[in-house]
PDB file of N, CA and C in Angstrom:
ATOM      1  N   UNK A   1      -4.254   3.786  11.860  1.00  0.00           N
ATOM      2  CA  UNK A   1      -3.377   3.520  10.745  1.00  0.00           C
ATOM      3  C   UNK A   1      -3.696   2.138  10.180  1.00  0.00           C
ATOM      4  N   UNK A   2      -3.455   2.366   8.801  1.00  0.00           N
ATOM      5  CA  UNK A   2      -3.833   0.686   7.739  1.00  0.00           C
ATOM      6  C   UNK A   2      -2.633   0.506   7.661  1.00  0.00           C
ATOM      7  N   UNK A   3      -2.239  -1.387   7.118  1.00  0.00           N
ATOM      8  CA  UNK A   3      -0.800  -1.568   6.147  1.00  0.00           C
ATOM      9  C   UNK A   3      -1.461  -1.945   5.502  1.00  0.00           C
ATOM     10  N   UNK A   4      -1.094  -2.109   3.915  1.00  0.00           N
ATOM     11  CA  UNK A   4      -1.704  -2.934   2.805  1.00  0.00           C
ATOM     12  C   UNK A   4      -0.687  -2.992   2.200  1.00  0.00           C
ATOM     13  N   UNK A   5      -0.701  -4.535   1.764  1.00  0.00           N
ATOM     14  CA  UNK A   5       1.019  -5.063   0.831  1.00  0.00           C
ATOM     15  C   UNK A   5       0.093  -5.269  -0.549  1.00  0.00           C
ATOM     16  N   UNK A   6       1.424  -5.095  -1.710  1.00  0.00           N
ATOM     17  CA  UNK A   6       0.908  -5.355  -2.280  1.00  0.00           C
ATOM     18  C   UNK A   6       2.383  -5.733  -3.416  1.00  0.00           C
ATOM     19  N   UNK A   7       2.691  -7.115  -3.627  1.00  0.00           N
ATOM     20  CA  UNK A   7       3.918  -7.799  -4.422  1.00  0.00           C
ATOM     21  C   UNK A   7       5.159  -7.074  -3.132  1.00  0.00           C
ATOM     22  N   UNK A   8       6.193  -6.907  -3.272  1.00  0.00           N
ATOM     23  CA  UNK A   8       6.706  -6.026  -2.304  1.00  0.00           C
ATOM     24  C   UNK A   8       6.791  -4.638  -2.609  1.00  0.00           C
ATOM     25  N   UNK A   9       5.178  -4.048  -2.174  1.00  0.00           N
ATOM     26  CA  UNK A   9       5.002  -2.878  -1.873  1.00  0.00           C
ATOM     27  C   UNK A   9       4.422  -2.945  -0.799  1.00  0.00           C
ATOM     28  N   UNK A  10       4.377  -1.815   0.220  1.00  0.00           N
ATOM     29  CA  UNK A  10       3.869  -1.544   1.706  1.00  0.00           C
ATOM     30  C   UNK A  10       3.374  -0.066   1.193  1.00  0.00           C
ATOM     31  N   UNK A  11       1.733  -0.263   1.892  1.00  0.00           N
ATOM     32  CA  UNK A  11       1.556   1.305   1.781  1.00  0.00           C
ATOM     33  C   UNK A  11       0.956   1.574   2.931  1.00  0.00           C
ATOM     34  N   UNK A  12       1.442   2.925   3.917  1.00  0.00           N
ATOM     35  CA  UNK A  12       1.084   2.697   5.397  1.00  0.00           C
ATOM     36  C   UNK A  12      -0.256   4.582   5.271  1.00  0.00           C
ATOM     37  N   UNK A  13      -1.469   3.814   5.778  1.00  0.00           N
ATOM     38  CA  UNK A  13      -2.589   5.099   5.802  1.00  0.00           C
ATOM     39  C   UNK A  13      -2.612   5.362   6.734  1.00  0.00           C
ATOM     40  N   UNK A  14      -3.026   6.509   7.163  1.00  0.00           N
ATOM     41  CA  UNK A  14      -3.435   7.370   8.582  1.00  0.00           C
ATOM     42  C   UNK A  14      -4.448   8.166   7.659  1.00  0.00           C
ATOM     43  N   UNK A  15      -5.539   8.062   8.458  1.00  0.00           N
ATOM     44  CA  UNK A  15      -6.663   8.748   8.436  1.00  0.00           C
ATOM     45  C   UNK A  15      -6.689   9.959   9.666  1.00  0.00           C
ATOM     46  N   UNK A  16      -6.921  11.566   8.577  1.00  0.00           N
ATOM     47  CA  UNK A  16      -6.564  12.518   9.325  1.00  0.00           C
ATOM     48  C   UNK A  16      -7.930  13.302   9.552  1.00  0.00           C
ATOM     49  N   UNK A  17      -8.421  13.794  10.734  1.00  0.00           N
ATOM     50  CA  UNK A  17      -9.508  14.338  10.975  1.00  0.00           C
ATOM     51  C   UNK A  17      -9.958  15.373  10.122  1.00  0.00           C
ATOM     52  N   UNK A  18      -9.468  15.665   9.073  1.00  0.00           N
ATOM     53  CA  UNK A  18      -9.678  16.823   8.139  1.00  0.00           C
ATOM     54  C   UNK A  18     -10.329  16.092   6.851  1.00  0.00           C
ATOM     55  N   UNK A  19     -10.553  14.449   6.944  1.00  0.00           N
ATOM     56  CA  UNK A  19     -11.417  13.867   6.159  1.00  0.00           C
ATOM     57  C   UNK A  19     -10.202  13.610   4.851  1.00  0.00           C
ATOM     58  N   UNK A  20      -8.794  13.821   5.417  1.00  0.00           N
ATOM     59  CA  UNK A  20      -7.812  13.413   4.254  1.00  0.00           C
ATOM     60  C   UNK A  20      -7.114  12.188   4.660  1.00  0.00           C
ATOM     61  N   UNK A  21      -6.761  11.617   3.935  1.00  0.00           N
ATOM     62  CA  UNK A  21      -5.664  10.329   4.184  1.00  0.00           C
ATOM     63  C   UNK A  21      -3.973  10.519   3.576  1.00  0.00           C
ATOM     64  N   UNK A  22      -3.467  10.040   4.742  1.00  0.00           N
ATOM     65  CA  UNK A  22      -2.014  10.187   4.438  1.00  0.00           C
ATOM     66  C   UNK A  22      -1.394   8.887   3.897  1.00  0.00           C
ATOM     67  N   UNK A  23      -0.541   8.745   2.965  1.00  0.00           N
ATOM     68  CA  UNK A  23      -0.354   7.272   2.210  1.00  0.00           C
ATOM     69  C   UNK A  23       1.172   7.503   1.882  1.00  0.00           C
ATOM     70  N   UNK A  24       1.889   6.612   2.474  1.00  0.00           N
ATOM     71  CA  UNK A  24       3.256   6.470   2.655  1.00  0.00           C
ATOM     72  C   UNK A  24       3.240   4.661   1.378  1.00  0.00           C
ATOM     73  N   UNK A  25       3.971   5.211   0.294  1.00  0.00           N
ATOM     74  CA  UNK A  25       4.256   4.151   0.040  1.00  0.00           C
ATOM     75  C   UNK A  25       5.796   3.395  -0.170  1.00  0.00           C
ATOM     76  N   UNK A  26       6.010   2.334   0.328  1.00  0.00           N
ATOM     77  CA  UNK A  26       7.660   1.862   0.378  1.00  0.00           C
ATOM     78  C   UNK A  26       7.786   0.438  -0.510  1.00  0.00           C
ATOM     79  N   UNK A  27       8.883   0.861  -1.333  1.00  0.00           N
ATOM     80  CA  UNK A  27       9.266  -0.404  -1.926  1.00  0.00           C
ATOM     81  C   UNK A  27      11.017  -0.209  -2.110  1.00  0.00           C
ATOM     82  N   UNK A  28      11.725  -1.415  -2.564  1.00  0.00           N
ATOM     83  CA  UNK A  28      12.839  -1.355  -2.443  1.00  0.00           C
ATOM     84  C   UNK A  28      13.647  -0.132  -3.359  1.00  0.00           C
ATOM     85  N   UNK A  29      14.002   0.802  -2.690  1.00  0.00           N
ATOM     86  CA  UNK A  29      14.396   2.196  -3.312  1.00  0.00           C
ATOM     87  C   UNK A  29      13.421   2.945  -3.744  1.00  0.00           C
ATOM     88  N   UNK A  30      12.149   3.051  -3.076  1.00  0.00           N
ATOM     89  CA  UNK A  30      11.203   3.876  -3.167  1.00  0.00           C
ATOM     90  C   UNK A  30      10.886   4.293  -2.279  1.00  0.00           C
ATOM     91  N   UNK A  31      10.549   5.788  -1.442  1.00  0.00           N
ATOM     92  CA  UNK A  31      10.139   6.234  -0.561  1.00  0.00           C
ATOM     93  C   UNK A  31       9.196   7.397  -1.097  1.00  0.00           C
ATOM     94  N   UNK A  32       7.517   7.196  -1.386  1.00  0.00           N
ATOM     95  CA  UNK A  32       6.288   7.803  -1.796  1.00  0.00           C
ATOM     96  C   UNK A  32       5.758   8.538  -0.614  1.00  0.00           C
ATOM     97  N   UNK A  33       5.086   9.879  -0.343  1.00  0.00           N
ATOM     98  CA  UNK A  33       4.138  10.059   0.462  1.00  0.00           C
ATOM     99  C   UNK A  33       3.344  10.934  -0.546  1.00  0.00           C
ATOM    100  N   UNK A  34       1.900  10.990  -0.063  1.00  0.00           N
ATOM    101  CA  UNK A  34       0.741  11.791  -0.984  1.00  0.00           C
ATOM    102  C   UNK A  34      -0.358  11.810   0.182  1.00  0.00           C
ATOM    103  N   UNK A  35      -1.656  12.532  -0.088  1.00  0.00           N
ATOM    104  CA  UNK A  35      -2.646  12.547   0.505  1.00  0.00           C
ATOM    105  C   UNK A  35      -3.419  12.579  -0.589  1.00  0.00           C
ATOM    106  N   UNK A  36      -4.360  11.696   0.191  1.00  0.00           N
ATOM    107  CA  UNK A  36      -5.629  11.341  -0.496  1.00  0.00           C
ATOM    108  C   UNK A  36      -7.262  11.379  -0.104  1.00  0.00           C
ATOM    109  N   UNK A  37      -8.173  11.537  -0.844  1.00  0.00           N
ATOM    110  CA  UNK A  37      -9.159  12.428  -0.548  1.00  0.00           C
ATOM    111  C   UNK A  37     -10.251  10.744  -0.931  1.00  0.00           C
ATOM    112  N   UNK A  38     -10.915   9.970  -0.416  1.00  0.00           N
ATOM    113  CA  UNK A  38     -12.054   9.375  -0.905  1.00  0.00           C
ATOM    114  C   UNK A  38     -13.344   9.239   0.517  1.00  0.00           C
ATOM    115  N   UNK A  39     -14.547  10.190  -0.276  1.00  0.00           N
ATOM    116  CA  UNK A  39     -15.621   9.766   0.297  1.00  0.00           C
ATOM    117  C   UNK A  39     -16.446   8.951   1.311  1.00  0.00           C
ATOM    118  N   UNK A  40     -16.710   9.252   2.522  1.00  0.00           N
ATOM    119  CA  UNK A  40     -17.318   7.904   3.165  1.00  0.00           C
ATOM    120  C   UNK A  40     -16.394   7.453   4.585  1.00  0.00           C
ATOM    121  N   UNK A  41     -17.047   6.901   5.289  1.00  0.00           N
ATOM    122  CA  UNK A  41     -16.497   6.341   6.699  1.00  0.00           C
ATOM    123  C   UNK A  41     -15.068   5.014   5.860  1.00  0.00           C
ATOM    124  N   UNK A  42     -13.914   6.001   6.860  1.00  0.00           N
ATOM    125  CA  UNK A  42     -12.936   4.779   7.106  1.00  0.00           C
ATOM    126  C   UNK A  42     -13.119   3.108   7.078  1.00  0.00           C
ATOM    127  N   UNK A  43     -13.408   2.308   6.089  1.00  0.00           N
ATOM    128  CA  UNK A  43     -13.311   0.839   6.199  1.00  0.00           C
ATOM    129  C   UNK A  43     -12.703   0.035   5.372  1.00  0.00           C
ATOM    130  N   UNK A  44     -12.664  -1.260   6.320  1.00  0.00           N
ATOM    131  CA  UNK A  44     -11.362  -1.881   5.464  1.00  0.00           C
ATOM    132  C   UNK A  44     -11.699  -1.656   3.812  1.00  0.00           C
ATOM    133  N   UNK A  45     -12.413  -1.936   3.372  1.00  0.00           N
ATOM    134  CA  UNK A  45     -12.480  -1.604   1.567  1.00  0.00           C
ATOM    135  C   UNK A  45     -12.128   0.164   0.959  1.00  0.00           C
ATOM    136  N   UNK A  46     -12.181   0.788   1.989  1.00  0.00           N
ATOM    137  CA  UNK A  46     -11.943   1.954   1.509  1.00  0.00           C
ATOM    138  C   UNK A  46     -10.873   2.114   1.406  1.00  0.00           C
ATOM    139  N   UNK A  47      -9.745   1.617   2.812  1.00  0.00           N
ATOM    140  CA  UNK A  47      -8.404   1.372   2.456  1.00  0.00           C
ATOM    141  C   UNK A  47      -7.672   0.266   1.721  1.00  0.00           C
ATOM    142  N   UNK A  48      -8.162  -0.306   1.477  1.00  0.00           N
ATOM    143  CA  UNK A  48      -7.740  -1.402  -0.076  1.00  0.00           C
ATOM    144  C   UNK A  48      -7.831  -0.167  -1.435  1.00  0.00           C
ATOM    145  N   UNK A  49      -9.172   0.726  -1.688  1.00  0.00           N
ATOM    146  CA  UNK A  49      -9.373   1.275  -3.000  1.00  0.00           C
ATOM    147  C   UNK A  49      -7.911   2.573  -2.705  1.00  0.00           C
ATOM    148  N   UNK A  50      -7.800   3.503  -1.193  1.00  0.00           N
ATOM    149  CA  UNK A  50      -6.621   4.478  -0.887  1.00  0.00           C
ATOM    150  C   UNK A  50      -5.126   3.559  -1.422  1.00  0.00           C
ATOM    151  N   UNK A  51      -5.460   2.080  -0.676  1.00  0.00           N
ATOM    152  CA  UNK A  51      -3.755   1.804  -1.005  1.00  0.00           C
ATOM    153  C   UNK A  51      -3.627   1.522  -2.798  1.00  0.00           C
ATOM    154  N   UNK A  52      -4.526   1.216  -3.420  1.00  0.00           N
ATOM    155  CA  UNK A  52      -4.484   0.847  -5.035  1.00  0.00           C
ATOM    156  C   UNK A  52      -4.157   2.069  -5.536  1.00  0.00           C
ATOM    157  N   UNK A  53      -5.228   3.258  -5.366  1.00  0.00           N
ATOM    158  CA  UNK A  53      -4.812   4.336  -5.528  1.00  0.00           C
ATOM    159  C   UNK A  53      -3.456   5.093  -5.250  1.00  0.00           C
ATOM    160  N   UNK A  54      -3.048   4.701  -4.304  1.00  0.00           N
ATOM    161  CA  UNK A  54      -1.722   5.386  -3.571  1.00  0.00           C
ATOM    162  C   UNK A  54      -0.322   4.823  -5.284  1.00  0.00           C
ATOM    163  N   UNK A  55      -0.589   3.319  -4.906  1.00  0.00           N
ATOM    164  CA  UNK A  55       0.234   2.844  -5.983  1.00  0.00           C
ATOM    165  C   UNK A  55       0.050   3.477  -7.140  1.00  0.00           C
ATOM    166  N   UNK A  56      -1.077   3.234  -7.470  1.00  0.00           N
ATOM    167  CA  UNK A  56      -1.267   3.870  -9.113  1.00  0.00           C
ATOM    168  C   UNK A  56      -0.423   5.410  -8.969  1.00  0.00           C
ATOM    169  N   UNK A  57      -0.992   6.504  -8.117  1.00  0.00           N
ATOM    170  CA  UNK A  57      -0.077   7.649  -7.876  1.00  0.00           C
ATOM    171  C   UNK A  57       1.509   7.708  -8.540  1.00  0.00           C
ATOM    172  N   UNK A  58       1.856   6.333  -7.450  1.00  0.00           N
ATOM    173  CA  UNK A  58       3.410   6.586  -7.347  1.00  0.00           C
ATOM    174  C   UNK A  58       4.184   6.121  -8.590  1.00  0.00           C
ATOM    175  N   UNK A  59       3.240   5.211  -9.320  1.00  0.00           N
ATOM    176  CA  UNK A  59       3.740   4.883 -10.555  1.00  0.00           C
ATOM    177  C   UNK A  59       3.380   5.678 -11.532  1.00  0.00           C
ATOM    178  N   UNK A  60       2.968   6.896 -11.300  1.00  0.00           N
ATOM    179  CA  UNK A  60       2.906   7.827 -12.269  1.00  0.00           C
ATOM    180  C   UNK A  60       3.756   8.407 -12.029  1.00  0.00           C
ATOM    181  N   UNK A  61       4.189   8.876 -10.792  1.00  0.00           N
ATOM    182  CA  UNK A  61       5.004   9.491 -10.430  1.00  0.00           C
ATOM    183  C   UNK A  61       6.372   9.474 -10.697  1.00  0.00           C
ATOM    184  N   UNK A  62       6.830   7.915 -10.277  1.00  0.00           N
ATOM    185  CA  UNK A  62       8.326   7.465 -10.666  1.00  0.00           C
ATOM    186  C   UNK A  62       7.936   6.310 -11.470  1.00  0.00           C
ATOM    187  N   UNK A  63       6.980   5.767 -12.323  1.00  0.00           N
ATOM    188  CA  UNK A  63       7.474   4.650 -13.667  1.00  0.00           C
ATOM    189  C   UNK A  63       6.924   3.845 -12.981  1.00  0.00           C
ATOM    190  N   UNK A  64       6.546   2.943 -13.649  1.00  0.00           N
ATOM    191  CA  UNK A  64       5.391   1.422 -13.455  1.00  0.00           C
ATOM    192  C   UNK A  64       7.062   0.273 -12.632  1.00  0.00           C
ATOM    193  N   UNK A  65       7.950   0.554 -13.323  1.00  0.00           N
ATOM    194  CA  UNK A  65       9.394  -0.352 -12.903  1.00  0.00           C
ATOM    195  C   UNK A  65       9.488  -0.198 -11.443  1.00  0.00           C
ATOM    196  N   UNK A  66       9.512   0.849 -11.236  1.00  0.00           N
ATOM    197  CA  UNK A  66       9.776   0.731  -9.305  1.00  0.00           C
ATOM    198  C   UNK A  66       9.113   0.908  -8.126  1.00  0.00           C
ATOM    199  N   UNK A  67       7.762   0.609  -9.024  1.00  0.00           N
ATOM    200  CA  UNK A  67       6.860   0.110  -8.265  1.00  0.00           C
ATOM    201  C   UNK A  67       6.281  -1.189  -8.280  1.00  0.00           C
ATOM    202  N   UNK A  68       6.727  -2.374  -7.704  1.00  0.00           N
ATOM    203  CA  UNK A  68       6.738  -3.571  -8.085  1.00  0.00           C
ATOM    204  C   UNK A  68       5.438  -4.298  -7.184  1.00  0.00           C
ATOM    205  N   UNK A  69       4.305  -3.807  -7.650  1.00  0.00           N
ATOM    206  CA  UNK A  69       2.713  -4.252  -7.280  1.00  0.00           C
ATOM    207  C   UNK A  69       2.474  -5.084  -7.892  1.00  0.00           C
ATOM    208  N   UNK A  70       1.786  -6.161  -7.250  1.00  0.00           N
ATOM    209  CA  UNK A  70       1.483  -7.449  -7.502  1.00  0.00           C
ATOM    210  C   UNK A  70       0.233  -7.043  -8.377  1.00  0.00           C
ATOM    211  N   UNK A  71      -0.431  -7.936  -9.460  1.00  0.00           N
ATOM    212  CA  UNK A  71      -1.255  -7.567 -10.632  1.00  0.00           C
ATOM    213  C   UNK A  71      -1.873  -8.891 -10.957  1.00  0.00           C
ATOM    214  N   UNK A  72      -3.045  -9.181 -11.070  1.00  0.00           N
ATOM    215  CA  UNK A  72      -3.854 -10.090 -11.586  1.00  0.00           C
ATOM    216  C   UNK A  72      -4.844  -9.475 -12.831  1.00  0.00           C
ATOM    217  N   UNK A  73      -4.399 -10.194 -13.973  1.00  0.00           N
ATOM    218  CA  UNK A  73      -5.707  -9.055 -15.280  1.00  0.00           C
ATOM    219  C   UNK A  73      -5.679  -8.011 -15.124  1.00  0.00           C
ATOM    220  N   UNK A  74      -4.063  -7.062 -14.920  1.00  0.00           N
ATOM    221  CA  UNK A  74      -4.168  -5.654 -14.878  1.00  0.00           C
ATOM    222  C   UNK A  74      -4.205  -4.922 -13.564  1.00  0.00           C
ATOM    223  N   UNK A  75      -5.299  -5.917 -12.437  1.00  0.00           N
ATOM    224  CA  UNK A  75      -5.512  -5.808 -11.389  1.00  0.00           C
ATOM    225  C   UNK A  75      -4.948  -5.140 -10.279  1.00  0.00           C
ATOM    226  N   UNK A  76      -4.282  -4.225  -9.338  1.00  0.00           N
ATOM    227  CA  UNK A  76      -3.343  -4.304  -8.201  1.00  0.00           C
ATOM    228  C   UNK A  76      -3.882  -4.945  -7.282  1.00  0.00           C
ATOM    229  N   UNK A  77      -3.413  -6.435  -7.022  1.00  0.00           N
ATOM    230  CA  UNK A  77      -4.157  -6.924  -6.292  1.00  0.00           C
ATOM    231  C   UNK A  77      -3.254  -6.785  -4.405  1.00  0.00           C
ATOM    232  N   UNK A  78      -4.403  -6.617  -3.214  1.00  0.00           N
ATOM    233  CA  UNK A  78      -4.176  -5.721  -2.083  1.00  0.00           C
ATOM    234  C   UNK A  78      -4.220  -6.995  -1.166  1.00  0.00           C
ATOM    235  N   UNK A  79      -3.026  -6.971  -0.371  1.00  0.00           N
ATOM    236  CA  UNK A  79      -3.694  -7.535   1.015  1.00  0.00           C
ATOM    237  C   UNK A  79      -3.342  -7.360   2.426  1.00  0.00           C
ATOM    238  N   UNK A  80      -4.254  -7.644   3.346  1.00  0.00           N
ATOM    239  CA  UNK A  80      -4.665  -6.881   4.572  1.00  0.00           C
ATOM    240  C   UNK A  80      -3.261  -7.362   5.306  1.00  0.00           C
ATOM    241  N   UNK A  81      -2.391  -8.406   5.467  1.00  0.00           N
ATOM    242  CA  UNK A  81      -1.774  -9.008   6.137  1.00  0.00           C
ATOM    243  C   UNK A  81      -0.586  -9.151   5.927  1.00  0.00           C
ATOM    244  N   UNK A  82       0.822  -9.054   6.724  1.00  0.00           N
ATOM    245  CA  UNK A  82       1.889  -9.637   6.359  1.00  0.00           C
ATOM    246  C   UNK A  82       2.280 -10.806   6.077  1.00  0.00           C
ATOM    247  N   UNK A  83       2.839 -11.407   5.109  1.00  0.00           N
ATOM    248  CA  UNK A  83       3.401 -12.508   4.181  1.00  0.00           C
ATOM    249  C   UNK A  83       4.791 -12.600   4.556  1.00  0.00           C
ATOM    250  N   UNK A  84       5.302 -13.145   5.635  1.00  0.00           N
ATOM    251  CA  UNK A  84       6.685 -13.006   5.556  1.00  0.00           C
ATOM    252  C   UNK A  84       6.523 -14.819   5.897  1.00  0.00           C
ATOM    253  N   UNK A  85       8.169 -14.888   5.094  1.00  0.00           N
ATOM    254  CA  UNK A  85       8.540 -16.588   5.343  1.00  0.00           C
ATOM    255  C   UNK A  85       8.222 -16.929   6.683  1.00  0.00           C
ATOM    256  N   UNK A  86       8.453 -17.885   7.095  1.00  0.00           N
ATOM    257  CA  UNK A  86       8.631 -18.863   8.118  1.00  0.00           C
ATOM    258  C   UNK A  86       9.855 -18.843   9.176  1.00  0.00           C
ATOM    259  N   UNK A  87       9.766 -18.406  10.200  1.00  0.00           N
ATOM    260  CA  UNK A  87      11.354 -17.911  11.084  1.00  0.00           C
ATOM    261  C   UNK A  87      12.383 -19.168  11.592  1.00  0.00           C
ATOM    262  N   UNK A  88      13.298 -18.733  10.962  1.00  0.00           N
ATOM    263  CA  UNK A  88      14.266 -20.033  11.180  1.00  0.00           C
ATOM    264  C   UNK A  88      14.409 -20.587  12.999  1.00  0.00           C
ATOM    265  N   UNK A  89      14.064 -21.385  13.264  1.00  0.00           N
ATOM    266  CA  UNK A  89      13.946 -21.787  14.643  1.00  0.00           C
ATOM    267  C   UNK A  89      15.490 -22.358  14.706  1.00  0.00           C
ATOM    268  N   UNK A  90      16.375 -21.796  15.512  1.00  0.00           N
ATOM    269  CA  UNK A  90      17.380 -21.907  16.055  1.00  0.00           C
ATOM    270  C   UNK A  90      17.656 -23.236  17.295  1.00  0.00           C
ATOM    271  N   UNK A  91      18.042 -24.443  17.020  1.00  0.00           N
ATOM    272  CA  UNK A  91      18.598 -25.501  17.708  1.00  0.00           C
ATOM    273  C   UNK A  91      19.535 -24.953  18.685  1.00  0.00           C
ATOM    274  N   UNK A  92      19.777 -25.123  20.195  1.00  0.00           N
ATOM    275  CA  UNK A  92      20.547 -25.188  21.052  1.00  0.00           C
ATOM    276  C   UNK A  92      21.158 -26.571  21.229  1.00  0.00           C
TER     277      UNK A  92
END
């Protein structure tokens, strides 16, 4: 399984032995699933082009508005890692 964020979108892949990909995408009041079909051995760039794709999907699906993907020049721009703040360290 991949995560790829993208603005606050999460899109979670599983690559299924039938050469399909499963693409769960979540954003706040969005719950997407689809399968997707692209060419070629599982790698990280393939799941960057599945999760762009996945988005583009879902914003056809339900409206460019509630899918809130981060965009550079049009761009959906993807990344490999979680971005969460800084955890409040609790004083005793």
């Amino acid at each position: 399984m991949a995560i790829r964020y993208s603005g606050d979108v999460e899109v979670r892949i599983h690559h299924l032995r039938t050469g399909l990909y499963c693409c769960k995408v979540w954003a706040p009041g969005l719950r997407d699933t689809g399968m997707l079909k692209i060419p070629g051995k599982p790698t990280p760039a393939t799941y960057d082009a599945l999760a762009r794709a996945a988005i583009r999907a879902a914003e056809r699906a339900h409206g460019r508005s509630k899918v809130p993907a981060e965009r550079r020049a049009g761009r959906i721009m993807i990344d490999r890692v979680f971005k969460a703040p800084c955890p409040v360290q609790r004083r005793t």
